[in-house]
PDB file of N, CA and C in Angstrom:
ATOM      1  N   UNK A   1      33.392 -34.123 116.589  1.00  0.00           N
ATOM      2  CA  UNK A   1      34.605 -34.420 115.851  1.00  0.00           C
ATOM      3  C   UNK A   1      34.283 -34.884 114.432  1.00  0.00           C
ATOM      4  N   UNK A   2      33.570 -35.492 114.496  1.00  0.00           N
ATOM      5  CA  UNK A   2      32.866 -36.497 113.110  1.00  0.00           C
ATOM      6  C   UNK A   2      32.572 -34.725 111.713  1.00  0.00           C
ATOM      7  N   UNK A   3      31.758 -33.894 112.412  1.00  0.00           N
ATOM      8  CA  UNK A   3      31.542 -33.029 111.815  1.00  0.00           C
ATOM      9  C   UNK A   3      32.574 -32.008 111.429  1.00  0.00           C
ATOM     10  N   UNK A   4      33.582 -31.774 111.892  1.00  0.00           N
ATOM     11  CA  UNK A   4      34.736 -31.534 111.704  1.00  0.00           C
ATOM     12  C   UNK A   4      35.456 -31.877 110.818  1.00  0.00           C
ATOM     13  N   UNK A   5      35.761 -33.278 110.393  1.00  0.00           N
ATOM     14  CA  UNK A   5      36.136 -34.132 109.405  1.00  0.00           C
ATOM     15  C   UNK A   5      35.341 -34.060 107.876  1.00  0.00           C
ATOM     16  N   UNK A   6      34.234 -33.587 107.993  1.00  0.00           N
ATOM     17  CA  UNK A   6      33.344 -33.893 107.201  1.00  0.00           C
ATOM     18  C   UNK A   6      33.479 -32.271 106.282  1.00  0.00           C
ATOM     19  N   UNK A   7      33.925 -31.676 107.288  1.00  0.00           N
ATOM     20  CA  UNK A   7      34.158 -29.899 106.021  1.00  0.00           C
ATOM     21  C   UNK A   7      35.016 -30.052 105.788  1.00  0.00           C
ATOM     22  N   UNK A   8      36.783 -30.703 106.155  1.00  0.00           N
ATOM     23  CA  UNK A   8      37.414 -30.955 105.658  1.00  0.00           C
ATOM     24  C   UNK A   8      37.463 -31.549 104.624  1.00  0.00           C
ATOM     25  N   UNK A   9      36.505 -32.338 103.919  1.00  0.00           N
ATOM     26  CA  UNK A   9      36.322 -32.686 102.834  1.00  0.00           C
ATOM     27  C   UNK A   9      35.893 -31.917 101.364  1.00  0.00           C
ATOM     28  N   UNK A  10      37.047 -31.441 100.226  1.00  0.00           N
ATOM     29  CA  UNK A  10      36.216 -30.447  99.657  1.00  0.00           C
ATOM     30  C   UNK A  10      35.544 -31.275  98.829  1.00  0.00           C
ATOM     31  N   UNK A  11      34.317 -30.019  98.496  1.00  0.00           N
ATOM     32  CA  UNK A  11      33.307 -30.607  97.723  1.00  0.00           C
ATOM     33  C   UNK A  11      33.043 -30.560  96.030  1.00  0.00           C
ATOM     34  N   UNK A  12      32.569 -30.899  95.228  1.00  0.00           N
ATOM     35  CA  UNK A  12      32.345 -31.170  93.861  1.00  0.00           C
ATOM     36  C   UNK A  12      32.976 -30.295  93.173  1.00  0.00           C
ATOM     37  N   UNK A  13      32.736 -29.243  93.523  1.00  0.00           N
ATOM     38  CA  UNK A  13      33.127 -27.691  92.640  1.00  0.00           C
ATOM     39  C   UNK A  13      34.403 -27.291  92.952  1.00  0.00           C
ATOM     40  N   UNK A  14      35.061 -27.955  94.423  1.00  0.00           N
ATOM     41  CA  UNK A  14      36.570 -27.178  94.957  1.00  0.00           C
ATOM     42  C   UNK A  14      37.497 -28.044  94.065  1.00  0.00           C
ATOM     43  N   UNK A  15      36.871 -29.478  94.232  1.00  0.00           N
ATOM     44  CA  UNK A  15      37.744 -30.706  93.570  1.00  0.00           C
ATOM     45  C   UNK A  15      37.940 -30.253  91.831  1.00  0.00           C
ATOM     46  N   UNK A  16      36.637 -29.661  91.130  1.00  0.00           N
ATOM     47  CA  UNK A  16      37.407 -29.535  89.510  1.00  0.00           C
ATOM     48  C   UNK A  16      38.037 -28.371  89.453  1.00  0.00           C
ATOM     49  N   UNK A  17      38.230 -27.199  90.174  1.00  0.00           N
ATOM     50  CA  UNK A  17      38.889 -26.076  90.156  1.00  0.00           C
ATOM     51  C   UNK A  17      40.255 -26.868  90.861  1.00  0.00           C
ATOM     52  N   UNK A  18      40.307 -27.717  91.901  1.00  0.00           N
ATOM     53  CA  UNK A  18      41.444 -27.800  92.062  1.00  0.00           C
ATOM     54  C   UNK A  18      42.151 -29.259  90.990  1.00  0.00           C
ATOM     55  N   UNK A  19      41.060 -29.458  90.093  1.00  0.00           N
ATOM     56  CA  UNK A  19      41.538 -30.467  88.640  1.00  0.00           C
ATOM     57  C   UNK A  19      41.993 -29.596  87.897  1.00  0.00           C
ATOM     58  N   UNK A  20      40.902 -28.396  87.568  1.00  0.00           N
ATOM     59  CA  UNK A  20      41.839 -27.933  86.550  1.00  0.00           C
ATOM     60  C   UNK A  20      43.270 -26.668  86.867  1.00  0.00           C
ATOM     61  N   UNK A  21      43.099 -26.787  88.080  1.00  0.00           N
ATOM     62  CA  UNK A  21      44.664 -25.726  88.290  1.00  0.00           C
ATOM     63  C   UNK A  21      45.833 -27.084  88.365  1.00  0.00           C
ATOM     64  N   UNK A  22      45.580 -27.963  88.205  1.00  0.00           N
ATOM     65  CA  UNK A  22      46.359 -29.621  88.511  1.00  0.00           C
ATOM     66  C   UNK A  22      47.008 -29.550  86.606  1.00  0.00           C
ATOM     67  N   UNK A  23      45.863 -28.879  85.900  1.00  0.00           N
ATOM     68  CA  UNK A  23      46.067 -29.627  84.551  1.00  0.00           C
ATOM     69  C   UNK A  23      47.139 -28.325  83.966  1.00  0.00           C
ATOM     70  N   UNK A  24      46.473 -27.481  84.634  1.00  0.00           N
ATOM     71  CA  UNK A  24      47.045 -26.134  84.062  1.00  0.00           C
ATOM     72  C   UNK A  24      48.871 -26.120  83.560  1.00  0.00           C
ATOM     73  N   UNK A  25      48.590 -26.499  85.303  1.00  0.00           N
ATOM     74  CA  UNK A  25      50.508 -26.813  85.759  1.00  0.00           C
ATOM     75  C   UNK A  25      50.925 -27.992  85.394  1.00  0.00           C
ATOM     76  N   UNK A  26      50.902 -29.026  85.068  1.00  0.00           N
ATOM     77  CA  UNK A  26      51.728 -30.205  84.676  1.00  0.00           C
ATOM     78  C   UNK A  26      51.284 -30.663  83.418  1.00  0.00           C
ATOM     79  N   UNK A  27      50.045 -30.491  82.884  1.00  0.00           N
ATOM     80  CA  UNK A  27      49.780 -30.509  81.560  1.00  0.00           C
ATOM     81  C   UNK A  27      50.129 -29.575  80.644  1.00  0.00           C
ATOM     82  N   UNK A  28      50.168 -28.198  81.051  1.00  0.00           N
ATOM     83  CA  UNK A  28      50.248 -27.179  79.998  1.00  0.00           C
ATOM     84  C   UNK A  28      49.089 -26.640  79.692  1.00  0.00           C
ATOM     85  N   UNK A  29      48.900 -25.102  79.413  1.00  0.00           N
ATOM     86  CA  UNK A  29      48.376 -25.029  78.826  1.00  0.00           C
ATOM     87  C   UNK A  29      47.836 -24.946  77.350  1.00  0.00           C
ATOM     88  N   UNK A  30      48.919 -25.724  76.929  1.00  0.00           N
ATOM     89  CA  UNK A  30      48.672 -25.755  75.169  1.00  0.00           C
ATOM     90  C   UNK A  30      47.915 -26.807  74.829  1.00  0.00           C
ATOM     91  N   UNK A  31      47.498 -28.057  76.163  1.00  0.00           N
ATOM     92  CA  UNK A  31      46.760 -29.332  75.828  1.00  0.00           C
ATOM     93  C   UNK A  31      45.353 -28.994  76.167  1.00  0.00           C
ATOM     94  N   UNK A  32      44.987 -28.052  76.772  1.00  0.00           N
ATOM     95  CA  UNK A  32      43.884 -27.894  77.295  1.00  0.00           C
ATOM     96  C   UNK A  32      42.943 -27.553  75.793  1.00  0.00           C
ATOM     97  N   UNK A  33      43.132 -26.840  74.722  1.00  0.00           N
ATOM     98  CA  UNK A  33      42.837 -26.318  73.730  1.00  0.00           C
ATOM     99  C   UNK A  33      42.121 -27.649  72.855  1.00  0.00           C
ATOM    100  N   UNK A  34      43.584 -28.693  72.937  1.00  0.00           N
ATOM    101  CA  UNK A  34      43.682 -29.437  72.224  1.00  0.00           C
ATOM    102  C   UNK A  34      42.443 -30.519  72.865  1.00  0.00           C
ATOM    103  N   UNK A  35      42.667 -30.690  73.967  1.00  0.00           N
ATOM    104  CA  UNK A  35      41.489 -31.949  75.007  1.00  0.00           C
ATOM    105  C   UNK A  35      40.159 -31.214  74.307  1.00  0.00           C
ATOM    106  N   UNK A  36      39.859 -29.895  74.566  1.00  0.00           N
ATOM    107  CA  UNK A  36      38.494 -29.469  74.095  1.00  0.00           C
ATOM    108  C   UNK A  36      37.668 -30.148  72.866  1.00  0.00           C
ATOM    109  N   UNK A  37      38.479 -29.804  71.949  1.00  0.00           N
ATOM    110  CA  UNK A  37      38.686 -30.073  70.789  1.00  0.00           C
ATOM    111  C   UNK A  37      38.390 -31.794  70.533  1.00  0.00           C
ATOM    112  N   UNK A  38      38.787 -32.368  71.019  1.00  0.00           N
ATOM    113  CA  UNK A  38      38.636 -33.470  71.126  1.00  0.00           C
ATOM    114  C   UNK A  38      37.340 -34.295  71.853  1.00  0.00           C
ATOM    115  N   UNK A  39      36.908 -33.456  72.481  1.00  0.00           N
ATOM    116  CA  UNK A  39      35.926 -33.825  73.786  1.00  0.00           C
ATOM    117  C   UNK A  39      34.601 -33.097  72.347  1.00  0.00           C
ATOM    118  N   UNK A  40      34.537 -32.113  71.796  1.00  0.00           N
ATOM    119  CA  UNK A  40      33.747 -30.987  70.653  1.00  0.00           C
ATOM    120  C   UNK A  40      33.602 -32.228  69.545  1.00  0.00           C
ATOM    121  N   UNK A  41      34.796 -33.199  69.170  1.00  0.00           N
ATOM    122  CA  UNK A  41      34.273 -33.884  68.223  1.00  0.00           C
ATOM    123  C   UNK A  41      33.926 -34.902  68.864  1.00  0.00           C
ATOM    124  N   UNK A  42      34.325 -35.666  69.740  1.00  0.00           N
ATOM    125  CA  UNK A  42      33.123 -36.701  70.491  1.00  0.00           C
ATOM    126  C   UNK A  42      31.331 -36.270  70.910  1.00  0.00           C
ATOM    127  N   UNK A  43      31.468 -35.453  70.871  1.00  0.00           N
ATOM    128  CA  UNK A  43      29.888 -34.789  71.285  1.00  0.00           C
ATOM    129  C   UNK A  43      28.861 -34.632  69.749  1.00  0.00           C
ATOM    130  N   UNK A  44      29.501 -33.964  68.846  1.00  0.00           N
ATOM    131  CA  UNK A  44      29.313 -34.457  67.323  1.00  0.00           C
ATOM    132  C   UNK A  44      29.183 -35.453  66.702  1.00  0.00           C
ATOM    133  N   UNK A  45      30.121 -36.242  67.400  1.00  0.00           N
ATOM    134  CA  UNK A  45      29.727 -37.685  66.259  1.00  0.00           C
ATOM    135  C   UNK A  45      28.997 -38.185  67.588  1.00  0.00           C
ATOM    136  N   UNK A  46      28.304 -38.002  68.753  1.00  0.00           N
ATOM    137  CA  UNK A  46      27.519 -38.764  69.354  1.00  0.00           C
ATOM    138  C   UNK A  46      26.240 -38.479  68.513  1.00  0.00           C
ATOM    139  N   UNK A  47      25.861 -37.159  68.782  1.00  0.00           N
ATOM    140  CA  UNK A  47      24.906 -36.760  68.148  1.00  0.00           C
ATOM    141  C   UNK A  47      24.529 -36.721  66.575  1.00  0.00           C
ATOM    142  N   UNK A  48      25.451 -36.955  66.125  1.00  0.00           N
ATOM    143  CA  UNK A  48      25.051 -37.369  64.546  1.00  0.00           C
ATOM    144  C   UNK A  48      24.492 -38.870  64.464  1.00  0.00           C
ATOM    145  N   UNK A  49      25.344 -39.964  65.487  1.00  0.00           N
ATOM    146  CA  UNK A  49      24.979 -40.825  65.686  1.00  0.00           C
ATOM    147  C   UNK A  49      23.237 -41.108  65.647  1.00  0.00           C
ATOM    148  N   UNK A  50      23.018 -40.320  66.838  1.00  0.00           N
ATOM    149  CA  UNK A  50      21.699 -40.249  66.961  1.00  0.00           C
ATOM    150  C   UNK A  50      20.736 -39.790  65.979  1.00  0.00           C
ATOM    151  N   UNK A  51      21.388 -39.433  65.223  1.00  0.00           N
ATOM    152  CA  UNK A  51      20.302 -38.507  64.515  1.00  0.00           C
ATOM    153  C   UNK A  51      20.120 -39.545  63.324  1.00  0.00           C
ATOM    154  N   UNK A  52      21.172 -40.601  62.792  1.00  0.00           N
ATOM    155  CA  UNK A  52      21.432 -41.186  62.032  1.00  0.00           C
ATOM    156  C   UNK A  52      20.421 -42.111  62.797  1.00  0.00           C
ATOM    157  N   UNK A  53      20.438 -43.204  63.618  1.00  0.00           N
ATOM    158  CA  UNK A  53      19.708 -43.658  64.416  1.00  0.00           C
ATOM    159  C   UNK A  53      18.427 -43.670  64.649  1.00  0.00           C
ATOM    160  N   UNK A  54      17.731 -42.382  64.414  1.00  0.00           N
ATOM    161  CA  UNK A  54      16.690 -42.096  64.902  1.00  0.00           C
ATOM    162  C   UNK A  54      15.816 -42.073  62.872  1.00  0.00           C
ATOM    163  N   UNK A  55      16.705 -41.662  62.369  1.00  0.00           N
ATOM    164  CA  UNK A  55      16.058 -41.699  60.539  1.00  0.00           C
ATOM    165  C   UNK A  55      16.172 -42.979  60.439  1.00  0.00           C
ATOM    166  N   UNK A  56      17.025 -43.545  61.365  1.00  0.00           N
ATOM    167  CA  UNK A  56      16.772 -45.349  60.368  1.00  0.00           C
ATOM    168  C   UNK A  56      15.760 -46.152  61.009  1.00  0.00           C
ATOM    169  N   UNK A  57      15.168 -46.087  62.248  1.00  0.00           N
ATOM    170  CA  UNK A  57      14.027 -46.245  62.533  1.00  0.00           C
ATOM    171  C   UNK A  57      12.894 -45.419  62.375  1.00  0.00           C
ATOM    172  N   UNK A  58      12.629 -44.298  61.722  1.00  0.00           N
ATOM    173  CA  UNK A  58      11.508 -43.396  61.354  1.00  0.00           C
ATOM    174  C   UNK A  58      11.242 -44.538  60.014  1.00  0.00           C
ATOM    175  N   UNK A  59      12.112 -44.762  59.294  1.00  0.00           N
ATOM    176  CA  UNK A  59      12.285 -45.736  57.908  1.00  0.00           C
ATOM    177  C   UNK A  59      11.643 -46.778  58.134  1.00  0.00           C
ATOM    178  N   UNK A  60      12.500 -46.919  59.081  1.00  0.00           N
ATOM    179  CA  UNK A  60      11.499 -48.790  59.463  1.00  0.00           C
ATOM    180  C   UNK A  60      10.436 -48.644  59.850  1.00  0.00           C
ATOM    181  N   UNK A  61       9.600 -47.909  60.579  1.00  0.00           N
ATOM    182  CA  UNK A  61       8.200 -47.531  61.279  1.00  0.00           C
ATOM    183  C   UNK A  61       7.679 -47.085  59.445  1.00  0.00           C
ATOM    184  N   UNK A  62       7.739 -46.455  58.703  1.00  0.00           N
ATOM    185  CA  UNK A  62       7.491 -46.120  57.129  1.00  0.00           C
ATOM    186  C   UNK A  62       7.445 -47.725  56.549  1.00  0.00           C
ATOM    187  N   UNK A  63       8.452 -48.169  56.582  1.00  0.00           N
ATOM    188  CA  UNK A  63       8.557 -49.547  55.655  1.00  0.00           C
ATOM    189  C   UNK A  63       7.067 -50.472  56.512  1.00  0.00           C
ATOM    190  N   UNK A  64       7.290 -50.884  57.581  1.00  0.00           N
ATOM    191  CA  UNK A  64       6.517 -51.720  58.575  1.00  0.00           C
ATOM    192  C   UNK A  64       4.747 -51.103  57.933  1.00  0.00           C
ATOM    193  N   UNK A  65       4.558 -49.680  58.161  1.00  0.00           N
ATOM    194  CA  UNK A  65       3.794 -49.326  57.742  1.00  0.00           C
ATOM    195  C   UNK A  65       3.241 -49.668  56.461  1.00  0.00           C
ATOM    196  N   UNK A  66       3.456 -49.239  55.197  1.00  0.00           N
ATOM    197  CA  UNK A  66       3.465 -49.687  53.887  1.00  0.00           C
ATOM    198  C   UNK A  66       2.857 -51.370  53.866  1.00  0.00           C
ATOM    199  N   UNK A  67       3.879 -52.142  54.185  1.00  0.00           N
ATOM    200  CA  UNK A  67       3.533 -53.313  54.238  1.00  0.00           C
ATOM    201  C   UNK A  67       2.405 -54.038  55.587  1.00  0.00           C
ATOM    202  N   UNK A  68       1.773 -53.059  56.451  1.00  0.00           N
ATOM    203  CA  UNK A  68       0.720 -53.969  56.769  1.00  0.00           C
ATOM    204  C   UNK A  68      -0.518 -53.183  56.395  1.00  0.00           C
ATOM    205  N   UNK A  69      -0.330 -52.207  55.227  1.00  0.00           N
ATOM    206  CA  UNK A  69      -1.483 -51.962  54.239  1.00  0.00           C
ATOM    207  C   UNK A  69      -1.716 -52.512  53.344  1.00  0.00           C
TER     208      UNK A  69
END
């Protein structure tokens, strides 16, 4: 019985196909465009972040350097 219960459960991939046929219909599809879009510039400014991040400590490892010559 236990095992029975347990396929009744859908799994990872049934659950976002059945998210996004959820969004399709009560969201619209004119927001879906728009969420992308939004999700495209969060991923951009993460990564600029980083990149910004990563030159300002290359700087400091340069500066640190310099000065214990």
């Amino acid at each position: 019985m236990n095992s029975e219960f347990l396929l009744a459960i859908p799994s990872m991939p049934e659950l976002l196909v059945i998210l996004a046929i959820v969004l399709i219909l009560f969201g619209g599809a004119s927001k879906i465009p728009q969420l992308m879009g939004s999700f495209g510039k969060g991923i951009k400014n993460f990564k600029k972040s980083l990149k910004e991040d990563e030159e300002e400590l290359n700087s400091q490892k340069k500066i640190d350097k310099e000065s214990d010559s």
